[in-house]
C-alpha atoms as a PDB file:
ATOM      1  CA  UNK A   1       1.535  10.684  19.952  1.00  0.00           C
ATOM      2  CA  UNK A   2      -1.611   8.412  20.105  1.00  0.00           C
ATOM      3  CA  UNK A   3      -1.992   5.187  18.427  1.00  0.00           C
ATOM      4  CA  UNK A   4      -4.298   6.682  16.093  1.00  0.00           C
ATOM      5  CA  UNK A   5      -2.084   9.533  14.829  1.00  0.00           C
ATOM      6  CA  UNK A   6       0.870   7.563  14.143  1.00  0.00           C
ATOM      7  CA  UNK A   7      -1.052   5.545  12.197  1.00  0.00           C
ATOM      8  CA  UNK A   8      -2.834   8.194  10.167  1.00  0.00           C
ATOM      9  CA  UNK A   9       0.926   9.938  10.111  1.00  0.00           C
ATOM     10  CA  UNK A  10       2.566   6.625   8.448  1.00  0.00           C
ATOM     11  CA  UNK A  11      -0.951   6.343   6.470  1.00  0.00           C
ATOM     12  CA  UNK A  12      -0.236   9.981   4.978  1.00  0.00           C
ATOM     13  CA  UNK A  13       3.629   9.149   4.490  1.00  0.00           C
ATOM     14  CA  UNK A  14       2.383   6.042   2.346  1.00  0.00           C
ATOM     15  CA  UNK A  15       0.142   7.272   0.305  1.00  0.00           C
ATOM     16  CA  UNK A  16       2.687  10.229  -0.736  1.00  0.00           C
ATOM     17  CA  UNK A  17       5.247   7.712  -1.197  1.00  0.00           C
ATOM     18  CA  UNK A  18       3.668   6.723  -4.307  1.00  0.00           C
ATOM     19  CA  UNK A  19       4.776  10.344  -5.958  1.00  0.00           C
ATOM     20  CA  UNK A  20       8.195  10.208  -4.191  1.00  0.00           C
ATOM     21  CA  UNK A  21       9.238   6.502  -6.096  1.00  0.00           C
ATOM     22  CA  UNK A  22      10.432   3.342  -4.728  1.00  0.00           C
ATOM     23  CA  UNK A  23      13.133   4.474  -1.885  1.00  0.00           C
ATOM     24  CA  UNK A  24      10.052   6.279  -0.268  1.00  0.00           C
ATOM     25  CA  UNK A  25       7.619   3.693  -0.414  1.00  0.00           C
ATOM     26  CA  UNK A  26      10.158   0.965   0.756  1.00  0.00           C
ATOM     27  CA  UNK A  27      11.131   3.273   3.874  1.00  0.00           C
ATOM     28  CA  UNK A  28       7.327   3.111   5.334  1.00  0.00           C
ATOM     29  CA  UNK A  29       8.758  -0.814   6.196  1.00  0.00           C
ATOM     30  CA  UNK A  30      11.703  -2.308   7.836  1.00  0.00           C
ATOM     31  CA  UNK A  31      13.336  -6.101   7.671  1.00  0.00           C
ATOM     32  CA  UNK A  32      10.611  -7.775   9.569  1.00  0.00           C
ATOM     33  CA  UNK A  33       7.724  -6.199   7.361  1.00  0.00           C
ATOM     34  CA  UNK A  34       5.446  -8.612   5.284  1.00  0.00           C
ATOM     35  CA  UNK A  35       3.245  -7.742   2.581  1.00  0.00           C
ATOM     36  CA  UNK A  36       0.357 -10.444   1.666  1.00  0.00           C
ATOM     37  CA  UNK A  37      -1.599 -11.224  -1.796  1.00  0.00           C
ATOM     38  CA  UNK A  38      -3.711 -13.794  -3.257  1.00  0.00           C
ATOM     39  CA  UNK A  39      -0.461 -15.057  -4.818  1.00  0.00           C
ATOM     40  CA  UNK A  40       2.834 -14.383  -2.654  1.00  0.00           C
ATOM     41  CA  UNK A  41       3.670 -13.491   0.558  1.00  0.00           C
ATOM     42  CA  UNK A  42       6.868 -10.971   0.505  1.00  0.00           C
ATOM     43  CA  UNK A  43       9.097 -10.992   3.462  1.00  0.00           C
ATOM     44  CA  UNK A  44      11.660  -8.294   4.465  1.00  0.00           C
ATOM     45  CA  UNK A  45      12.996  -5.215   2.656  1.00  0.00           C
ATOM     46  CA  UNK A  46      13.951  -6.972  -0.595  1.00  0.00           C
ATOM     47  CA  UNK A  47      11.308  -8.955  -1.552  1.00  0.00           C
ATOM     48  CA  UNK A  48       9.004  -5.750  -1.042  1.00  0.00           C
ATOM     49  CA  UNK A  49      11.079  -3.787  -2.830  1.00  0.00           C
ATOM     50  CA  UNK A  50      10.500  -6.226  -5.832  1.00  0.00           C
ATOM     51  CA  UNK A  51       6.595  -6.384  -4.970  1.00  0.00           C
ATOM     52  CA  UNK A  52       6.518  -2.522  -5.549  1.00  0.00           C
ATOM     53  CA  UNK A  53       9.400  -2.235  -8.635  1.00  0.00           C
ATOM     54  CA  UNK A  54       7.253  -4.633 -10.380  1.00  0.00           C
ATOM     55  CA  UNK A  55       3.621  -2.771  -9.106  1.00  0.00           C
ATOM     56  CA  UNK A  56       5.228   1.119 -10.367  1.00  0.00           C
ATOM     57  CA  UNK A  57       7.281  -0.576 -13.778  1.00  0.00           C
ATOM     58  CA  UNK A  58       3.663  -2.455 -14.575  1.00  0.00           C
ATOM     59  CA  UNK A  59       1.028   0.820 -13.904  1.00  0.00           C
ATOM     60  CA  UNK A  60      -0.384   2.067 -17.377  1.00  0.00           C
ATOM     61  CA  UNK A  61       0.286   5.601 -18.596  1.00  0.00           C
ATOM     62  CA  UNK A  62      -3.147   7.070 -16.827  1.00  0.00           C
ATOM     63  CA  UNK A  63      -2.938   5.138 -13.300  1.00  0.00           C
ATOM     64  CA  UNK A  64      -2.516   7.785 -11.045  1.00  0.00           C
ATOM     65  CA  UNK A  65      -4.965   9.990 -13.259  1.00  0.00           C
ATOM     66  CA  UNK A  66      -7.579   6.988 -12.273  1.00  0.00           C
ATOM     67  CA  UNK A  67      -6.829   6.835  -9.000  1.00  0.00           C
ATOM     68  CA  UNK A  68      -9.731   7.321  -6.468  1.00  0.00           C
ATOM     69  CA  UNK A  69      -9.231   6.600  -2.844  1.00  0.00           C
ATOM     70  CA  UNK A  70     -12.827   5.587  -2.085  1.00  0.00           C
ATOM     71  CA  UNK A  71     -12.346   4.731   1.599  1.00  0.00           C
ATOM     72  CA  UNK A  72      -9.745   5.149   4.293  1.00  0.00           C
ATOM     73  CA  UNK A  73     -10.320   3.819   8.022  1.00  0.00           C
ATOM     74  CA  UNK A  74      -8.573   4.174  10.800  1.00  0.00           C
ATOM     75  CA  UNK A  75      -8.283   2.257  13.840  1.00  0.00           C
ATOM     76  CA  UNK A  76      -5.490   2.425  16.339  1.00  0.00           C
ATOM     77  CA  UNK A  77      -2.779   0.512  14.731  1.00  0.00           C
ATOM     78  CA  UNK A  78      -4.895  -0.444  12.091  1.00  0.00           C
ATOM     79  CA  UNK A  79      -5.895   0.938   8.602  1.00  0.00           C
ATOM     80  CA  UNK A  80      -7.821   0.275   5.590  1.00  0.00           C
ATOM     81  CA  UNK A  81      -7.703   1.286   2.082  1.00  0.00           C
ATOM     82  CA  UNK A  82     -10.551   0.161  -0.389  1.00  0.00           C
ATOM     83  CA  UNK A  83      -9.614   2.436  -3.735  1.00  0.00           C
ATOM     84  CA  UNK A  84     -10.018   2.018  -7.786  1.00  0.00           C
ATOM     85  CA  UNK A  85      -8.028   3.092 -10.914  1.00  0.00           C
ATOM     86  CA  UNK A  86     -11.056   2.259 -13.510  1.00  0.00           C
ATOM     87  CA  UNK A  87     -10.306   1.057 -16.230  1.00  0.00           C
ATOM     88  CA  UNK A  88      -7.273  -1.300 -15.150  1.00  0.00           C
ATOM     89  CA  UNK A  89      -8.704  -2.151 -11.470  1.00  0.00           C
ATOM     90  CA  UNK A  90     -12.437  -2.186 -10.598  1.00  0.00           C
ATOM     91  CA  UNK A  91     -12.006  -2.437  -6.953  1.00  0.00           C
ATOM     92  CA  UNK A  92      -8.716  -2.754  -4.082  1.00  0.00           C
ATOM     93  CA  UNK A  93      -8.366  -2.692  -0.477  1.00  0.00           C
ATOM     94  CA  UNK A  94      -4.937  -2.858   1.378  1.00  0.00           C
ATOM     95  CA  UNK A  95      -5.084  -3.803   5.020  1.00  0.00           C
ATOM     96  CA  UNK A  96      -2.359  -2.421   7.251  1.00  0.00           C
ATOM     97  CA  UNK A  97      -1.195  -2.853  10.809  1.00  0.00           C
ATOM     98  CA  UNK A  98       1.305  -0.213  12.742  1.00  0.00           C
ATOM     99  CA  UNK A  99       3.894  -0.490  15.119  1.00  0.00           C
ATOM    100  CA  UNK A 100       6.464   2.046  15.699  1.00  0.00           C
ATOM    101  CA  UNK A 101       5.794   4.021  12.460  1.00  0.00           C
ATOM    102  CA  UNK A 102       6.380   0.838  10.265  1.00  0.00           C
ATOM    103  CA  UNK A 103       3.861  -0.826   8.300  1.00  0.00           C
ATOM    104  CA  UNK A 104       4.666  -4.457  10.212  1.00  0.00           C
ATOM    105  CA  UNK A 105       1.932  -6.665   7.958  1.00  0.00           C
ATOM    106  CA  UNK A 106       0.046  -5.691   5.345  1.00  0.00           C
ATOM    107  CA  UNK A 107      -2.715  -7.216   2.767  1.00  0.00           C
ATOM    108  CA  UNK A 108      -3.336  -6.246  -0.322  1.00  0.00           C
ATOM    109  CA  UNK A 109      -5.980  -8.226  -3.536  1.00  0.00           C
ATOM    110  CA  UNK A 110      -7.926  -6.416  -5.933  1.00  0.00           C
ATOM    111  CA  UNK A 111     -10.473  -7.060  -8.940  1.00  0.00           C
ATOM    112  CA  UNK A 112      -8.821  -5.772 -12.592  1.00  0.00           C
ATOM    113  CA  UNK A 113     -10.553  -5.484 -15.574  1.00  0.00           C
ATOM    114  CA  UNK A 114      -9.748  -7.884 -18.468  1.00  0.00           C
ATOM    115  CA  UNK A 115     -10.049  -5.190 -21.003  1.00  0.00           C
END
């Protein structure tokens, strides 16, 4: 398997982790896995476990209803995300780098609405 299709593989396996609940999204990273925002860096299995308990316990009923993936680009080991969920956030983009079918680093910062 290329570069390119694992990523796009653990891309896919991402995104439908989102459906599956926290076990499946947590599973796309291992121990050494960081995930990186304007406000905290979370290290390891634990602390991104908390990032995305508190991200699923925080989404307003309608989120996923919102959701629009607006662009997805692949490169090697590398992909990025920009997507919205109008009204609650006006613009996101995740960054994510691949190695052995584990998202290794990954950025995310977005622009929500104060309404």
């Amino acid at each position: 398997m290329s570069l390119q299709e694992n990523t796009a593989n653990v891309l896919n396996s991402h995104l439908a982790a989102f459906a599956k609940g926290l076990d499946a999204l947590v599973a796309d990273y291992d121990q050494s896995s960081v995930i990186i925002t304007p406000r905290k860096i979370f290290r390891g299995l634990d602390q991104i476990r908390s990032f995305f308990d508190a991200f699923l316990r925080e989404l307003p009923e309608g989120f996923w209803n919102a959701f629009k993936l607006n662009s997805r680009v692949e490169d090697r080991q590398f992909a990025l995300l920009v997507w919205e969920a109008k009204p609650w956030v006006l613009y996101a983009t995740d960054t994510l780098y691949i190695v052995d079918s584990k998202i290794k680093v990954q950025t995310f910062a977005s622009l929500d609405s104060n309404a």
